[in-house]
N, C-alpha and C. Protein backbone atom coordinates (compact mmCIF):
# COMPACT_ATOMS: atom_id res chain seq x y z
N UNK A 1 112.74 143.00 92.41
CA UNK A 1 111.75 143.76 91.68
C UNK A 1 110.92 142.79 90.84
N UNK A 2 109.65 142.95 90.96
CA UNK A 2 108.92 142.39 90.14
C UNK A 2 108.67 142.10 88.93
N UNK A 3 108.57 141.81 87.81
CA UNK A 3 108.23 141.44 86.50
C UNK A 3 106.75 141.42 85.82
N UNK A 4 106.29 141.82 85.07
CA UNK A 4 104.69 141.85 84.73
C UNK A 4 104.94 142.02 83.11
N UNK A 5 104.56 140.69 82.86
CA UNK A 5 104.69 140.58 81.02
C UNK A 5 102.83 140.98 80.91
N UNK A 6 103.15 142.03 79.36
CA UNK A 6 101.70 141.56 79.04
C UNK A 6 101.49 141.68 77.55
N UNK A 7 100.82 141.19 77.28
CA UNK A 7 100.88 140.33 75.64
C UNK A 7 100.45 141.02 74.62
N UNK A 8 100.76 141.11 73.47
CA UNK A 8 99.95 142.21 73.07
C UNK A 8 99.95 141.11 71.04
N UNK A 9 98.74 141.59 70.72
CA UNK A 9 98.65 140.76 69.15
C UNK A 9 99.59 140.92 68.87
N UNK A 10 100.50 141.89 68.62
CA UNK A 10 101.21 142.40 67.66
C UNK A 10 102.59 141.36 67.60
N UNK A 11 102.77 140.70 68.85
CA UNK A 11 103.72 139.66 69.29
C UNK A 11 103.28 138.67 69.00
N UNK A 12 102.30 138.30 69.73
CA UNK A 12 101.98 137.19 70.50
C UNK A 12 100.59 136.54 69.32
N UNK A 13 100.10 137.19 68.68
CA UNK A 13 99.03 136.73 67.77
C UNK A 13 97.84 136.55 68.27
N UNK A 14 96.96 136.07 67.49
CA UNK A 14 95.63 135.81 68.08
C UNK A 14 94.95 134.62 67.90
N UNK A 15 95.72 133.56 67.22
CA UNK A 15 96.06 132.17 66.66
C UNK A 15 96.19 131.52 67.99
N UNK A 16 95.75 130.81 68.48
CA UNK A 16 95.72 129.99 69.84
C UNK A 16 96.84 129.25 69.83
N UNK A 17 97.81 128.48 68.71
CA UNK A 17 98.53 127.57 69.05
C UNK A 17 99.78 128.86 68.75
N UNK A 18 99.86 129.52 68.14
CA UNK A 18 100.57 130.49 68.43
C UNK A 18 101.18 131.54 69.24
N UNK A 19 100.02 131.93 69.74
CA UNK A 19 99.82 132.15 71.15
C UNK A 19 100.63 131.88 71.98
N UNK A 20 100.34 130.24 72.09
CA UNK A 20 100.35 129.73 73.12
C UNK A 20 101.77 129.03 72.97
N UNK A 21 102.02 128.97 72.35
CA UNK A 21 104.05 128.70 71.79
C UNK A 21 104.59 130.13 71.96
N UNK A 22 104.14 131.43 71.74
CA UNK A 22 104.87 132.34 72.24
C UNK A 22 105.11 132.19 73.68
N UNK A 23 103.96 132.51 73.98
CA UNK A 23 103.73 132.75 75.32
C UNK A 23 104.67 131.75 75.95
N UNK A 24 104.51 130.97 75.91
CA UNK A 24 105.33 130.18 76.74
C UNK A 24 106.93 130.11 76.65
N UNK A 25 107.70 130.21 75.28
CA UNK A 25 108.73 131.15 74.86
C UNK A 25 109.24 131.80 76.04
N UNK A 26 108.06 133.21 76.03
CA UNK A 26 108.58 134.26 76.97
C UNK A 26 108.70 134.29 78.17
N UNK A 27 107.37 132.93 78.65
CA UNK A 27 107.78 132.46 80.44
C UNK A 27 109.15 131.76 80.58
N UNK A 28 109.66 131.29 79.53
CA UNK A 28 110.76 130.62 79.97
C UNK A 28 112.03 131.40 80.13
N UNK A 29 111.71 132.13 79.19
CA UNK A 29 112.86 133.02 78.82
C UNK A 29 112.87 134.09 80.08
N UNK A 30 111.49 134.43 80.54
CA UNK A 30 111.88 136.06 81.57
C UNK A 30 111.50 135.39 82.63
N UNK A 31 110.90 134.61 83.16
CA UNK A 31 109.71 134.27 84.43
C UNK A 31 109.46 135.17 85.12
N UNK A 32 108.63 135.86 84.59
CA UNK A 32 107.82 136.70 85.18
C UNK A 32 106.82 136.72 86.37
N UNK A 33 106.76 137.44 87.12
CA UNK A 33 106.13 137.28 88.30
C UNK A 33 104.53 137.24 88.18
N UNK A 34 103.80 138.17 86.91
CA UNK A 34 102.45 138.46 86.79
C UNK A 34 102.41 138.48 84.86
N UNK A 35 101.46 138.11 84.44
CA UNK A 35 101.08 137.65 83.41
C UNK A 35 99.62 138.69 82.95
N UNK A 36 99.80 139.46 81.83
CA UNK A 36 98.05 139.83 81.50
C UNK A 36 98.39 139.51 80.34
N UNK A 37 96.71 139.21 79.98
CA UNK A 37 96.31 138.72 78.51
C UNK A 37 95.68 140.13 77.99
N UNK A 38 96.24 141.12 77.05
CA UNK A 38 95.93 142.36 77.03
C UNK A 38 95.92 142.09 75.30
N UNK A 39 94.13 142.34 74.72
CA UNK A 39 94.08 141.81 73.43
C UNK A 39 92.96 142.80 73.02
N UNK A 40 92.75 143.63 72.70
CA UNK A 40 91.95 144.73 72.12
C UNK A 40 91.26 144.20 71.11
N UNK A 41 91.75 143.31 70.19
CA UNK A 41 91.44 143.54 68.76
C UNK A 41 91.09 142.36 68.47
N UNK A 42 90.98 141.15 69.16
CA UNK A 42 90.44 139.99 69.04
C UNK A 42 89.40 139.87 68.62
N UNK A 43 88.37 139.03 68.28
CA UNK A 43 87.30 139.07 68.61
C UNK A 43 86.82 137.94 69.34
N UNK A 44 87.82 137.18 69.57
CA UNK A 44 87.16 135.94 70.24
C UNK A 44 88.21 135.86 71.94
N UNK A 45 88.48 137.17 72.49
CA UNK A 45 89.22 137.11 73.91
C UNK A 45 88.78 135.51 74.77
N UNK A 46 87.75 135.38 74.81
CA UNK A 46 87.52 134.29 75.77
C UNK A 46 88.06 132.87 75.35
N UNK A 47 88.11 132.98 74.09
CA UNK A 47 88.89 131.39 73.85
C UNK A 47 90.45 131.58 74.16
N UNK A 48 90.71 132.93 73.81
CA UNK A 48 92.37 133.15 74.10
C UNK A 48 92.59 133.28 75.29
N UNK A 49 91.62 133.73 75.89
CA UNK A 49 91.93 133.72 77.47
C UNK A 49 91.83 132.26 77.98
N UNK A 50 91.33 131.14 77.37
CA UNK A 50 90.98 130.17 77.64
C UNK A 50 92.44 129.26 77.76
N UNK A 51 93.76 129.39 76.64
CA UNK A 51 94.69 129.39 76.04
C UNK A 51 95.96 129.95 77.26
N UNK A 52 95.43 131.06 77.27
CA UNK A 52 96.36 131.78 77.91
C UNK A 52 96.12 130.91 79.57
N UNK A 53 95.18 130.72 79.75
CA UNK A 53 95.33 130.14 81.50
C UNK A 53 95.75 128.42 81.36
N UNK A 54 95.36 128.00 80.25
CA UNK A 54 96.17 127.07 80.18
C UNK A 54 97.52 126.62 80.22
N UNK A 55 97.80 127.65 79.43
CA UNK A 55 99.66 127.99 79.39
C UNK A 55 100.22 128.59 80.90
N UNK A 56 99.58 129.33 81.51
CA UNK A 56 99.82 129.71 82.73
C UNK A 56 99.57 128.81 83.85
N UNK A 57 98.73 127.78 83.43
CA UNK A 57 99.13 126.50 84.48
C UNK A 57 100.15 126.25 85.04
N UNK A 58 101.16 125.83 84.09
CA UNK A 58 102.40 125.43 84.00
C UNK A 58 103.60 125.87 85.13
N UNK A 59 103.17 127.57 84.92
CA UNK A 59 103.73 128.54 85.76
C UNK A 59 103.26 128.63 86.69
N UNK A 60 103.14 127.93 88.04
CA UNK A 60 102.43 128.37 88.93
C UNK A 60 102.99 129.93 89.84
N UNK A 61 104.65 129.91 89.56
CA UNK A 61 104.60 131.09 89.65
C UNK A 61 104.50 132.34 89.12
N UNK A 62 103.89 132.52 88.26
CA UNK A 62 103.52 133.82 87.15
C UNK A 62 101.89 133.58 87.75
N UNK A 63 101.70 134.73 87.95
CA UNK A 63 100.47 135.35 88.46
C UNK A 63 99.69 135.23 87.28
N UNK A 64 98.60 134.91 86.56
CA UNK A 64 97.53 135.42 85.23
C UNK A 64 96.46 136.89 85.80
N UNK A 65 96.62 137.17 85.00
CA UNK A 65 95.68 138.82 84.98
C UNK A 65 95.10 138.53 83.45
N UNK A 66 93.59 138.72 83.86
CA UNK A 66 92.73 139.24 82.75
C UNK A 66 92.34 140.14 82.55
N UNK A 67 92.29 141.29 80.99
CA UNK A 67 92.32 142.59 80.75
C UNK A 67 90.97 142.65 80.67
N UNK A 68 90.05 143.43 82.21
CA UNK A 68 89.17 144.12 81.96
C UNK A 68 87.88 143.08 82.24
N UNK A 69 88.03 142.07 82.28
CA UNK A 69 86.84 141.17 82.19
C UNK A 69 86.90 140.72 83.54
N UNK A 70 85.98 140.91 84.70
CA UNK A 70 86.20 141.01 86.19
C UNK A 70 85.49 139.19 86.25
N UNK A 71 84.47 138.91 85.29
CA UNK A 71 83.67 137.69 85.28
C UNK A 71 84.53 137.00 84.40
N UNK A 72 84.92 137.23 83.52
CA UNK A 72 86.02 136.36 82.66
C UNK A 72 86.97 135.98 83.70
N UNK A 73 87.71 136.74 84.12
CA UNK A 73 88.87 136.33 85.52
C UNK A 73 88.64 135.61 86.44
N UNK A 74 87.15 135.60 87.00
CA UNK A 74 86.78 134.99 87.84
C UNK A 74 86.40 133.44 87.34
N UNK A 75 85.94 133.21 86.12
CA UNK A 75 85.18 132.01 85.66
C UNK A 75 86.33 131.58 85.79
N UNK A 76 87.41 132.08 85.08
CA UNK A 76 88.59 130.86 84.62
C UNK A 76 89.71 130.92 86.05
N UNK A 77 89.40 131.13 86.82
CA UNK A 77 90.35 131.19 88.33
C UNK A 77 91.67 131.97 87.77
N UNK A 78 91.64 133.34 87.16
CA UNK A 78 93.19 133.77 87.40
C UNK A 78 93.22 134.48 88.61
N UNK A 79 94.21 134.93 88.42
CA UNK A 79 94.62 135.64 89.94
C UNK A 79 94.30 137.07 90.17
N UNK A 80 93.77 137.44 88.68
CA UNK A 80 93.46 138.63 89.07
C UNK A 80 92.91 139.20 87.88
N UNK A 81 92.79 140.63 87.55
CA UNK A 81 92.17 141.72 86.51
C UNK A 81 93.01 142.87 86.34
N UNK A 82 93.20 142.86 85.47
CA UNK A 82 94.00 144.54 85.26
C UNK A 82 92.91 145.46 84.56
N UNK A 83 92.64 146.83 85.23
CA UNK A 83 91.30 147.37 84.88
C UNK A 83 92.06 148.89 84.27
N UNK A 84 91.41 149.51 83.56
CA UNK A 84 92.22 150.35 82.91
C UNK A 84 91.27 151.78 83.47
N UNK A 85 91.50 153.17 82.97
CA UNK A 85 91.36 154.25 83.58
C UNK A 85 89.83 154.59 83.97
N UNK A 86 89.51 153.70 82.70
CA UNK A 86 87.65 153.57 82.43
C UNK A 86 86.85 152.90 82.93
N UNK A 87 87.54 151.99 83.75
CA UNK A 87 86.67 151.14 85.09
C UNK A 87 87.22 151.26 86.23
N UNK A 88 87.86 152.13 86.65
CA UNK A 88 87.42 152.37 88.39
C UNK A 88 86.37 151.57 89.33
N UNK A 89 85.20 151.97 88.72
CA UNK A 89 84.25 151.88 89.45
C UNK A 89 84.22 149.71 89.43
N UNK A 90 84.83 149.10 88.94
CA UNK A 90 85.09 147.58 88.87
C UNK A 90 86.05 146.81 89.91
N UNK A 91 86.18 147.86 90.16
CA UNK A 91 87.46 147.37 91.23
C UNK A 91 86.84 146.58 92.65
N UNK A 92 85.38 147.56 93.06
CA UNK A 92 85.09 146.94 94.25
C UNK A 92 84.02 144.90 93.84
N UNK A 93 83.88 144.88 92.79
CA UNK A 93 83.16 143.65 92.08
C UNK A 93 84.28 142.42 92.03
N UNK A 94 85.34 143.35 91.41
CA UNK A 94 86.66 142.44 91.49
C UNK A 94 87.14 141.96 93.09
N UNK A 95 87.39 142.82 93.84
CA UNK A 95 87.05 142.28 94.96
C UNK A 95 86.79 141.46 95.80
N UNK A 96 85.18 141.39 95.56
CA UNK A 96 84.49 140.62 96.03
C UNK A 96 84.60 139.18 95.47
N UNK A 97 84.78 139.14 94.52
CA UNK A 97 85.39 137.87 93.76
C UNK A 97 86.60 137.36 94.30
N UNK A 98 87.58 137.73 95.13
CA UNK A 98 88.57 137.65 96.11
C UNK A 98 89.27 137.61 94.40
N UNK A 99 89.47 138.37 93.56
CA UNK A 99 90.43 138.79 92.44
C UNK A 99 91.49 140.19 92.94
N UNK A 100 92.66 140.03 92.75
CA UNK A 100 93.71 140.62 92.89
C UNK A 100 93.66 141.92 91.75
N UNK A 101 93.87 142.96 92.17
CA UNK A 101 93.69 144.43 90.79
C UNK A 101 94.44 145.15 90.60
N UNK A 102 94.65 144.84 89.63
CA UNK A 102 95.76 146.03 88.86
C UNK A 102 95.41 147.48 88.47
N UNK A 103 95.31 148.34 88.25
CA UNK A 103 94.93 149.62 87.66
C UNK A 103 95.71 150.61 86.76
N UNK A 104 95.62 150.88 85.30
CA UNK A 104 96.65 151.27 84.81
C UNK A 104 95.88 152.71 85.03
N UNK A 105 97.58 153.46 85.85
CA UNK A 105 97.14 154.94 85.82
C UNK A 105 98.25 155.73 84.92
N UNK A 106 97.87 156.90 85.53
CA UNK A 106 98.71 158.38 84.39
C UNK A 106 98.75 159.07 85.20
N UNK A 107 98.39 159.42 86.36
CA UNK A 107 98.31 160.48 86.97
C UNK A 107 98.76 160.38 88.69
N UNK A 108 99.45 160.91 89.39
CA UNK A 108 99.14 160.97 90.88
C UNK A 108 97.92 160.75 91.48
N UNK A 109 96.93 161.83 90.89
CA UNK A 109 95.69 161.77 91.41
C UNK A 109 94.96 160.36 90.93
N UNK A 110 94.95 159.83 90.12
CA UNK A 110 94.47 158.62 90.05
C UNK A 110 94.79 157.10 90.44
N UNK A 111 95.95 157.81 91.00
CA UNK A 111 96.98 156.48 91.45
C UNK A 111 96.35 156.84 93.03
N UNK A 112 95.78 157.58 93.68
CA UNK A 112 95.62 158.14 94.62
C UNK A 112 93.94 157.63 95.12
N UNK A 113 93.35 157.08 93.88
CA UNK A 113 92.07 157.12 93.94
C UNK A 113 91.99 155.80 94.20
N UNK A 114 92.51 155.29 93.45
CA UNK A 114 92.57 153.57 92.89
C UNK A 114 93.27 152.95 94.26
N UNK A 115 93.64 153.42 95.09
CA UNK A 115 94.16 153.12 96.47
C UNK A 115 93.28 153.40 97.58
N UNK A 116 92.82 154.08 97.32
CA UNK A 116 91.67 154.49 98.26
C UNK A 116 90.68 153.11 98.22
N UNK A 117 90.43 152.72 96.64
CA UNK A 117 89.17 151.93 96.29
C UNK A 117 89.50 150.39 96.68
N UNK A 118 90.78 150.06 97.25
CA UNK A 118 90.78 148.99 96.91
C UNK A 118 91.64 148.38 96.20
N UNK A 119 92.55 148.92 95.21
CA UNK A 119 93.05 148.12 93.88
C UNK A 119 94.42 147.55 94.90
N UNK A 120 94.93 146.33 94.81
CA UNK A 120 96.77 146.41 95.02
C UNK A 120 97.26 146.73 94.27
N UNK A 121 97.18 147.05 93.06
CA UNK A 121 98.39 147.81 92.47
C UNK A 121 98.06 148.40 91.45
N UNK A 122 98.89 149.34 90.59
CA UNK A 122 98.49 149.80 89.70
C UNK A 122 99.85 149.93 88.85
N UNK A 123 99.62 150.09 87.60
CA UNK A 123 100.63 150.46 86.55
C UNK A 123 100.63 151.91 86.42
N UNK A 124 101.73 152.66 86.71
CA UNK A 124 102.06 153.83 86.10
C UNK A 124 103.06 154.66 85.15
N UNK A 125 102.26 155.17 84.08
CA UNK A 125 103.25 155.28 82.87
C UNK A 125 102.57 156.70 82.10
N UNK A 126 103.64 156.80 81.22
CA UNK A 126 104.58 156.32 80.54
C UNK A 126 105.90 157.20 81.42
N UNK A 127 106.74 156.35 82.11
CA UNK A 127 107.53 156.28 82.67
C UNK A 127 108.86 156.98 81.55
N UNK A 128 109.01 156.78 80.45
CA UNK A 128 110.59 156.41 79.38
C UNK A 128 109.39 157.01 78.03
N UNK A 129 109.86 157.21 76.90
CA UNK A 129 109.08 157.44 76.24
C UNK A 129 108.89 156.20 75.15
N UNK A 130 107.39 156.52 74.75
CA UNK A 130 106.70 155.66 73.96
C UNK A 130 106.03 155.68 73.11
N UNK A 131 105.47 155.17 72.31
CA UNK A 131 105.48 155.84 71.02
C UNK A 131 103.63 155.71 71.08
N UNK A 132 103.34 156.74 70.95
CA UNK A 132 101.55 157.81 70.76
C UNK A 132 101.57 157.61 72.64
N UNK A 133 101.69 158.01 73.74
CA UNK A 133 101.64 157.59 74.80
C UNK A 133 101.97 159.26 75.60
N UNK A 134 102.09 160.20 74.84
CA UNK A 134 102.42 161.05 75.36
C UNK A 134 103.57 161.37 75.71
N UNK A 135 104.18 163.04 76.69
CA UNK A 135 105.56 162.95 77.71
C UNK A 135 105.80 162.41 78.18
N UNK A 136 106.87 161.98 78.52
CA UNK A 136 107.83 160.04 79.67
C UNK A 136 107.85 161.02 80.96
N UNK A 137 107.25 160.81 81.95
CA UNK A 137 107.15 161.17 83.22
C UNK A 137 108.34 160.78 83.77
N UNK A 138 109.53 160.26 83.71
CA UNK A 138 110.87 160.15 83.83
C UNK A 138 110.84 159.56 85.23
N UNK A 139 111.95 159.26 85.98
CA UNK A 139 112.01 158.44 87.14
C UNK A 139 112.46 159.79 87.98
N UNK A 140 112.24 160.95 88.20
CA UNK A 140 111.96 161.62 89.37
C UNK A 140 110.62 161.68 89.50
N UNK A 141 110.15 161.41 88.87
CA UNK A 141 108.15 161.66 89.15
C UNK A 141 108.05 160.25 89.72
N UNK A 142 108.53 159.39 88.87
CA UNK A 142 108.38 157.95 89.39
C UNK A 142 108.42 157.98 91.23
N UNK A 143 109.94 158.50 91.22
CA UNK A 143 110.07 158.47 92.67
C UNK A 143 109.03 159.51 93.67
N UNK A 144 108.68 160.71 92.80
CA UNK A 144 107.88 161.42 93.72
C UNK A 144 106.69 160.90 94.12
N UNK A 145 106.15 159.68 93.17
CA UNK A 145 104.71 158.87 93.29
C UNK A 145 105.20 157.78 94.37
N UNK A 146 106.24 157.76 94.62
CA UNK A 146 106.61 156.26 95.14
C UNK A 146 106.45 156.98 97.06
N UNK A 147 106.63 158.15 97.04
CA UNK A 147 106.60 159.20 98.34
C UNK A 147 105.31 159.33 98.77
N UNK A 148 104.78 158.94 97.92
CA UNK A 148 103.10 159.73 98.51
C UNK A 148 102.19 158.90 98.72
N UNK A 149 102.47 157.52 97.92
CA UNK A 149 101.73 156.01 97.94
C UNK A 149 101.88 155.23 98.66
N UNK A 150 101.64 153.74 98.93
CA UNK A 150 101.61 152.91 99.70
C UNK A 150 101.33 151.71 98.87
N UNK A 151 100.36 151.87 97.79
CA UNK A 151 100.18 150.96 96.70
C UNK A 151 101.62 150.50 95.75
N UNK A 152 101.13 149.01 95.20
CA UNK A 152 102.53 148.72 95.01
C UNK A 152 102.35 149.22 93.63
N UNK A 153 103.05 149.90 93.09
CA UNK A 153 103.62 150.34 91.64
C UNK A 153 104.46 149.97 90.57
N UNK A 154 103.44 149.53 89.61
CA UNK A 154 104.48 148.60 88.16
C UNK A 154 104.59 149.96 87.54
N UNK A 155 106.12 150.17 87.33
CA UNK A 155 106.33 151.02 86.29
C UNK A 155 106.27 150.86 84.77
N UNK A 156 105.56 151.46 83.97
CA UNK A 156 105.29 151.33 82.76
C UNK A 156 105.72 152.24 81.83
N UNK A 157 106.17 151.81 80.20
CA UNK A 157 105.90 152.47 79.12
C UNK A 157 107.63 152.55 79.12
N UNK A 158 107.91 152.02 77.77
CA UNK A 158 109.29 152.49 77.08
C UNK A 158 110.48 152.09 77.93
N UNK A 159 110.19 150.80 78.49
CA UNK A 159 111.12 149.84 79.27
C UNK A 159 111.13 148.78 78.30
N UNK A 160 112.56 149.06 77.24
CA UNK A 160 112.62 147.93 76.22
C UNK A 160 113.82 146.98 76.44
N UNK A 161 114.99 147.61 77.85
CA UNK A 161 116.09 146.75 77.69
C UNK A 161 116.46 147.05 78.89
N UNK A 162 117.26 146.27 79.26
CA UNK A 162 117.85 146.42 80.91
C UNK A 162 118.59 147.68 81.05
N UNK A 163 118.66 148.44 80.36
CA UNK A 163 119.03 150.01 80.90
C UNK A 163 118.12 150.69 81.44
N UNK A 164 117.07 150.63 80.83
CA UNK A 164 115.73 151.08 81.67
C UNK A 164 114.97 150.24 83.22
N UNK A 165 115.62 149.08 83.44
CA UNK A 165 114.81 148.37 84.41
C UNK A 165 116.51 148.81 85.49
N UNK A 166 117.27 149.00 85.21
CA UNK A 166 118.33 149.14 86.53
C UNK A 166 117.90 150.79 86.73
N UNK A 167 117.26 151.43 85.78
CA UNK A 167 116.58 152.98 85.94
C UNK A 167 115.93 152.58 87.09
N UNK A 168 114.99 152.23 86.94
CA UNK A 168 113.65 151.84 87.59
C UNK A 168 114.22 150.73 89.14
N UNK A 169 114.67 149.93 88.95
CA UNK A 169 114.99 149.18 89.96
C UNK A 169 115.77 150.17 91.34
N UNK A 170 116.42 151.38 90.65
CA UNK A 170 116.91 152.35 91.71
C UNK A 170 115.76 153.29 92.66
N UNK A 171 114.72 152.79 92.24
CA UNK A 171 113.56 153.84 92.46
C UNK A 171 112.68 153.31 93.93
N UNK A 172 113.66 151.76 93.82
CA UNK A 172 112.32 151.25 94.94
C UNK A 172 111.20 150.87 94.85
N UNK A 173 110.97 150.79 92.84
CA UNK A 173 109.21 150.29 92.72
C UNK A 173 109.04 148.58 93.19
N UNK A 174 108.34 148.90 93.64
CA UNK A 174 107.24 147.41 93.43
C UNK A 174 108.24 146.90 92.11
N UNK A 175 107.70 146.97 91.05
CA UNK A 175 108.04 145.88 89.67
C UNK A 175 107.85 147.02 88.40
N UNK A 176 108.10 146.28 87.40
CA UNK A 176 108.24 146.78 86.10
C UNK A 176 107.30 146.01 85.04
N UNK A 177 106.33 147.02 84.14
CA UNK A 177 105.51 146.24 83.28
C UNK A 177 106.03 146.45 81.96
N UNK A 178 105.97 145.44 80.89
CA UNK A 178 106.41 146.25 79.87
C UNK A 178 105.27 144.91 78.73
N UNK A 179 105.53 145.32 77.17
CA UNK A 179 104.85 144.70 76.40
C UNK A 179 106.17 144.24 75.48
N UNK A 180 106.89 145.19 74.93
CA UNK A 180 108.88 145.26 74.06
C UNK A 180 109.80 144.50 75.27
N UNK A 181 109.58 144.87 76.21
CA UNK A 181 110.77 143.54 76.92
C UNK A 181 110.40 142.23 76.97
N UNK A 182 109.66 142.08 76.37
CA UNK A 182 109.35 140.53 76.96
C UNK A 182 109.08 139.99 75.91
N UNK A 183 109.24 140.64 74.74
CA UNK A 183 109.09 140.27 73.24
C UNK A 183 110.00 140.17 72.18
């Protein structure tokens, strides 16, 4: 099963050498298969993203994903974009950029769409519960999405400790995303 760390200030900071000593911390510690730089509140994403692919050098096996920025991902050669519910329509740009796509969904039907368009994979959550994230769609839904798809599926939301990933690992997903496990 797969692994997908993704970073969040609240850990990981917004301090570049900080950053970038976490970050690397947590590759050693989990080695993760896929990497996003997921930073809302920055104001300077592109130098941290700058940081972050540096540190992901290292790893040639940890995949880098950039949150949302299809030309950011592309300038700095990661491997891909994780696009969230509000860009759909980015997926076919990403693409063409020969960038790899993530899609965080919530729904069947949108996990349904985002496959249609193109994306390889998508995140679907909140799987376990989480805190402002809504009802935990629990791992029979998990599995009922896993019946109807073909896309590979990171399970997300309120996967903080290996009780929840041997949950999930029974399900047959693709991989597991989390922001608390890897922190």
């Amino acid at each position: 099963m797969k692994k997908y760390l993704i970073t969040s200030p609240e850990f990981y900071t917004n301090i570049p050498e900080i950053f970038a000593k976490k970050l690397e911390e947590q590759l050693q510690k989990h080695q993760p298969d896929f990497v996003l730089l997921r930073d809302k509140q920055t104001s300077d994403y592109h130098s941290l993203a700058v940081v972050f692919m540096q540190v992901l050098q290292k790893y040639p096996n940890s995949k880098a994903f950039i949150h949302e920025d299809v030309s950011l991902a592309h300038a700095l050669n990661a491997h891909g974009v994780h696009l969230t519910g509000n860009s759909f329509h980015k997926i076919k740009e990403a693409k063409q950029k020969n960038l790899e796509v993530v899609v965080s969904t919530h729904t069947k039907e949108e996990v349904m769409k985002v496959e249609k368009e193109g994306a390889d994979y998508v995140s679907y959550s909140p799987i376990f519960d989480t805190p402002n994230k809504g009802k935990p769609k629990g791992i029979d839904d998990l599995k009922e999405l896993l019946s109807l798809t073909n896309i590979n599926v990171f399970a997300l939301g309120g996967i903080v400790n290996d009780k929840e990933v041997i949950l999930i690992n029974e399900t047959k997903v693709y991989g597991f995303a989390s922001i608390r496990y890897f922190s």
